[in-house]
C-alpha atoms as a PDB file:
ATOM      1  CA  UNK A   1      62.407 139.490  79.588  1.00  0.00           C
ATOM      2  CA  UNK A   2      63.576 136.507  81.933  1.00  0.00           C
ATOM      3  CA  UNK A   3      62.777 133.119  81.449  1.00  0.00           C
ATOM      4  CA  UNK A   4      60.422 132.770  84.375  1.00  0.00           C
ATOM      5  CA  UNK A   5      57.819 134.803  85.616  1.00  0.00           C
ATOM      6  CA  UNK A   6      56.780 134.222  89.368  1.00  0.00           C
ATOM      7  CA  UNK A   7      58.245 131.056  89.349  1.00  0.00           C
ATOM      8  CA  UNK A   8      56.736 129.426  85.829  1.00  0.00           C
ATOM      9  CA  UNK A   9      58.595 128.926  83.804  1.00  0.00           C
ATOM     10  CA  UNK A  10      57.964 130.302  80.473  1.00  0.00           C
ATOM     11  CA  UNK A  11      58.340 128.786  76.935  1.00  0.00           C
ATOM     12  CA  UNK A  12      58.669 130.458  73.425  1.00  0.00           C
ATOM     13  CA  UNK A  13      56.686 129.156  70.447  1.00  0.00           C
ATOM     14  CA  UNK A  14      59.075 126.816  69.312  1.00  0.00           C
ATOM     15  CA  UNK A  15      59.422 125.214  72.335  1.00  0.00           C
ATOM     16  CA  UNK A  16      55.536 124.840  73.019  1.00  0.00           C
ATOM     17  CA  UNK A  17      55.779 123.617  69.695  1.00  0.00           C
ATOM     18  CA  UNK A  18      58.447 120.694  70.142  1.00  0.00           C
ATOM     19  CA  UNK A  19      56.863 119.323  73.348  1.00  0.00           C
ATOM     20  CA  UNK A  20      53.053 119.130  71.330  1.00  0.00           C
ATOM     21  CA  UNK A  21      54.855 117.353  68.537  1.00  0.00           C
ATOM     22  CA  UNK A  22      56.624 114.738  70.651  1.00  0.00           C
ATOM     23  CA  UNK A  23      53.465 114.050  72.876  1.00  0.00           C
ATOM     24  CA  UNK A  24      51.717 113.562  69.015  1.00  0.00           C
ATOM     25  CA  UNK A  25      54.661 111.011  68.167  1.00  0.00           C
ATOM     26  CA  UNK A  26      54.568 109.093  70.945  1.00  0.00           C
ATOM     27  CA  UNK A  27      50.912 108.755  71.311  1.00  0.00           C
ATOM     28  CA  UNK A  28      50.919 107.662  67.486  1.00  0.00           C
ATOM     29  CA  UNK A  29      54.038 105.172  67.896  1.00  0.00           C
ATOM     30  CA  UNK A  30      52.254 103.393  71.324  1.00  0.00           C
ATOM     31  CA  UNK A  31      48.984 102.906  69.072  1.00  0.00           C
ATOM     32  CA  UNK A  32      50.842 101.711  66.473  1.00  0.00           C
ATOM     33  CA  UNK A  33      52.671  99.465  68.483  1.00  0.00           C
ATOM     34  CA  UNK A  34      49.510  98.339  70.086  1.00  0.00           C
ATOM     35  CA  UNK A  35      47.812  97.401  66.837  1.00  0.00           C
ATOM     36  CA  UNK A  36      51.006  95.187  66.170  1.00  0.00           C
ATOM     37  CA  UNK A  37      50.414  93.431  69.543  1.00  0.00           C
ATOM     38  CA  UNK A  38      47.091  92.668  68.655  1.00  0.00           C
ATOM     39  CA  UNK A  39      47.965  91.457  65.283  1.00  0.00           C
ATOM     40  CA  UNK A  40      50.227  89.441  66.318  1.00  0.00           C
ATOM     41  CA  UNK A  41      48.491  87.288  68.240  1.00  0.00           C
ATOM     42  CA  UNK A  42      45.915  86.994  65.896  1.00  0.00           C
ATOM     43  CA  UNK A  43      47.932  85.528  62.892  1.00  0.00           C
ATOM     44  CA  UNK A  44      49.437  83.210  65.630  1.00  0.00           C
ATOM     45  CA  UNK A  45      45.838  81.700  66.234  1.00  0.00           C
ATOM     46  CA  UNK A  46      45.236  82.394  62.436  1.00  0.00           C
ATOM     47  CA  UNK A  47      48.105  79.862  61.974  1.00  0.00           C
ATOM     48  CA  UNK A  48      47.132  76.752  63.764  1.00  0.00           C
ATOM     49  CA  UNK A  49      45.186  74.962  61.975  1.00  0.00           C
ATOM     50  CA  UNK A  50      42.039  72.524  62.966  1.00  0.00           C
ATOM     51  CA  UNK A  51      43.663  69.601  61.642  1.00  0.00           C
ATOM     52  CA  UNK A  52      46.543  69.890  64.744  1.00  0.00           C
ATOM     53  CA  UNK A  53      43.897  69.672  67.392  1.00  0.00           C
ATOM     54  CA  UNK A  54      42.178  66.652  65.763  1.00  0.00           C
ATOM     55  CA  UNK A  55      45.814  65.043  65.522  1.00  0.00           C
ATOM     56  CA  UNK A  56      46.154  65.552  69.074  1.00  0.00           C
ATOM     57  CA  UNK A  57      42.634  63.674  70.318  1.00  0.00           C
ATOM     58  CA  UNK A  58      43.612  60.794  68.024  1.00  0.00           C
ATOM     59  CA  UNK A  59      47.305  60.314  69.977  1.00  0.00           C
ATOM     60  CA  UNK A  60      45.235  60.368  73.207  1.00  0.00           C
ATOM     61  CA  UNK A  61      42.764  57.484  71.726  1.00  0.00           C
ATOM     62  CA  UNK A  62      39.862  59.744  70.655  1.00  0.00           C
ATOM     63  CA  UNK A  63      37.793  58.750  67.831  1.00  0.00           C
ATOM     64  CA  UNK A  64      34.783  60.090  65.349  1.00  0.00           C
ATOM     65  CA  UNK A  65      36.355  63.462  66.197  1.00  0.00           C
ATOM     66  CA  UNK A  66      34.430  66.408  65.006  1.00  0.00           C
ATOM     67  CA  UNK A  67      35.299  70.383  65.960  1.00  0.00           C
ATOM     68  CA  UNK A  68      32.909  72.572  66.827  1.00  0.00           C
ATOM     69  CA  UNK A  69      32.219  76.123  65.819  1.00  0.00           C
ATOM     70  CA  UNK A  70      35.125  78.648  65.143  1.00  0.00           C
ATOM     71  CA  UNK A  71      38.894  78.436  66.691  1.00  0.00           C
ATOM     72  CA  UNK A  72      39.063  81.153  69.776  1.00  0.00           C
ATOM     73  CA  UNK A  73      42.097  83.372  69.616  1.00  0.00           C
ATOM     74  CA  UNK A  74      41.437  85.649  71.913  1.00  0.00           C
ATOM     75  CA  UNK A  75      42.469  85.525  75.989  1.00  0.00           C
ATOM     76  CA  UNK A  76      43.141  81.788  76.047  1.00  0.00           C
ATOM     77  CA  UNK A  77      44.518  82.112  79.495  1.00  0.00           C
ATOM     78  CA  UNK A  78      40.994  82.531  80.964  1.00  0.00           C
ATOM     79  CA  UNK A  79      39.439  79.801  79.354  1.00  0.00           C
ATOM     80  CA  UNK A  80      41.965  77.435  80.629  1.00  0.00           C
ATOM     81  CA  UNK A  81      44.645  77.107  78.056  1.00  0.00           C
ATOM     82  CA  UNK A  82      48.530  77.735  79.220  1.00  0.00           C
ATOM     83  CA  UNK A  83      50.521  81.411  78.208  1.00  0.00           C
ATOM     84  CA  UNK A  84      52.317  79.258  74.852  1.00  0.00           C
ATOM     85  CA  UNK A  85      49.042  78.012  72.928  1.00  0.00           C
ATOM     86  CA  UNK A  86      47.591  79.939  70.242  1.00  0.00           C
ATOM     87  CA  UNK A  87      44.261  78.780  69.797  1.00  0.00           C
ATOM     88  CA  UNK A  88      41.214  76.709  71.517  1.00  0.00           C
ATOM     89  CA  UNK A  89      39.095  74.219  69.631  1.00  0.00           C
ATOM     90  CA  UNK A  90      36.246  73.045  70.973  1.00  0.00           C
ATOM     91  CA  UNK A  91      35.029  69.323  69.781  1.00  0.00           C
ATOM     92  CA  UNK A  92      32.673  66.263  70.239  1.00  0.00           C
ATOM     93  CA  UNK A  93      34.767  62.952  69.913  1.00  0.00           C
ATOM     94  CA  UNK A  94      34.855  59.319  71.108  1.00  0.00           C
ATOM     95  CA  UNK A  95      37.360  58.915  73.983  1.00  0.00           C
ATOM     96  CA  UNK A  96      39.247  55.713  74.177  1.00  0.00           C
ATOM     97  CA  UNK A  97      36.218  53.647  75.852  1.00  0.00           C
ATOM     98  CA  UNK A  98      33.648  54.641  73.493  1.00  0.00           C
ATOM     99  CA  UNK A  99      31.617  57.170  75.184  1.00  0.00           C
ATOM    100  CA  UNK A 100      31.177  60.374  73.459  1.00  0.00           C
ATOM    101  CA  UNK A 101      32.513  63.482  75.511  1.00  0.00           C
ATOM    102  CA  UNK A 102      32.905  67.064  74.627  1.00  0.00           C
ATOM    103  CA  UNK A 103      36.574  68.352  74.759  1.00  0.00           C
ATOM    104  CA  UNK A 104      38.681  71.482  73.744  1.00  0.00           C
ATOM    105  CA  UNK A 105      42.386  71.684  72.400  1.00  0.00           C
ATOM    106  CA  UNK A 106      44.431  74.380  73.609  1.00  0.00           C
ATOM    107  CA  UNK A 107      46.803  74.038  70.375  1.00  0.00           C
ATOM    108  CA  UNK A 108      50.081  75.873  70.144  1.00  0.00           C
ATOM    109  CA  UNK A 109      52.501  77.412  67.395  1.00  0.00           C
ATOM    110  CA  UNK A 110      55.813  76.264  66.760  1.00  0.00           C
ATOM    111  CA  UNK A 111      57.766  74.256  69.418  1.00  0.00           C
ATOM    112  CA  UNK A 112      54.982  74.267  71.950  1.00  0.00           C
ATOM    113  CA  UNK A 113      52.236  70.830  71.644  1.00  0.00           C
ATOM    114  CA  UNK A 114      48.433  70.694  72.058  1.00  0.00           C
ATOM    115  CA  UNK A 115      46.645  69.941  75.329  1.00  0.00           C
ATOM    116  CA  UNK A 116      43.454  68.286  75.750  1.00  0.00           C
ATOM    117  CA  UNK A 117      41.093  69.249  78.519  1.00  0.00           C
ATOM    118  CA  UNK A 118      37.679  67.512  78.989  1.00  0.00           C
ATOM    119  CA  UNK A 119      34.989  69.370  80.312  1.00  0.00           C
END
């Protein structure tokens, strides 16, 4: 029997059978490489820790510094932290002429610094 019929081509079992089992690798390999992704960036925010962000209002002349709620990991791009930080800590502090002012530290890992932004 030829290979094509009426211009289709045709395909014996174990040929049906390699292309199902490659789609089935590939779609496992991109989740799992997905999941990574993810991961990744959360241990990076899991690895700054709160103490870097209040280190960074007390260089700038803050004071009575306090942080508020839980460190956001999670797209720090759209709440106005730069493509190299890693987490975004919201606190309450003194700035350097005594008024208190609410503030959040976009805080990087490794070689990259903190920035403060007042709100």
């Amino acid at each position: 029997m030829s290979d094509t019929l009426r211009g289709i081509k045709m395909y014996n079992d174990s040929e049906s059978l390699w292309n199902w089992e490659k789609t089935v690798i590939t779609i496992i390999v991109s989740t799992i490489l997905t999941i990574i992704g993810f991961g990744f960036a959360f241990i990076q925010g899991a690895m700054v820790k709160p103490s870097d962000a209040v280190r960074a209002l007390e260089t700038q002349g803050y004071s009575d510094v306090h942080i508020i709620g839980e460190p956001k990991w999670v797209a720090l791009s759209w709440r106005g932290c730069g493509g190299g930080d890693a987490a975004l800590y919201n606190a309450q502090a003194k700035n350097p002429i005594g008024k208190q002012v609410d503030v959040f530290v976009c805080v990087g890992w490794w070689f990259k610094g903190s920035t403060v932004r007042s709100n």
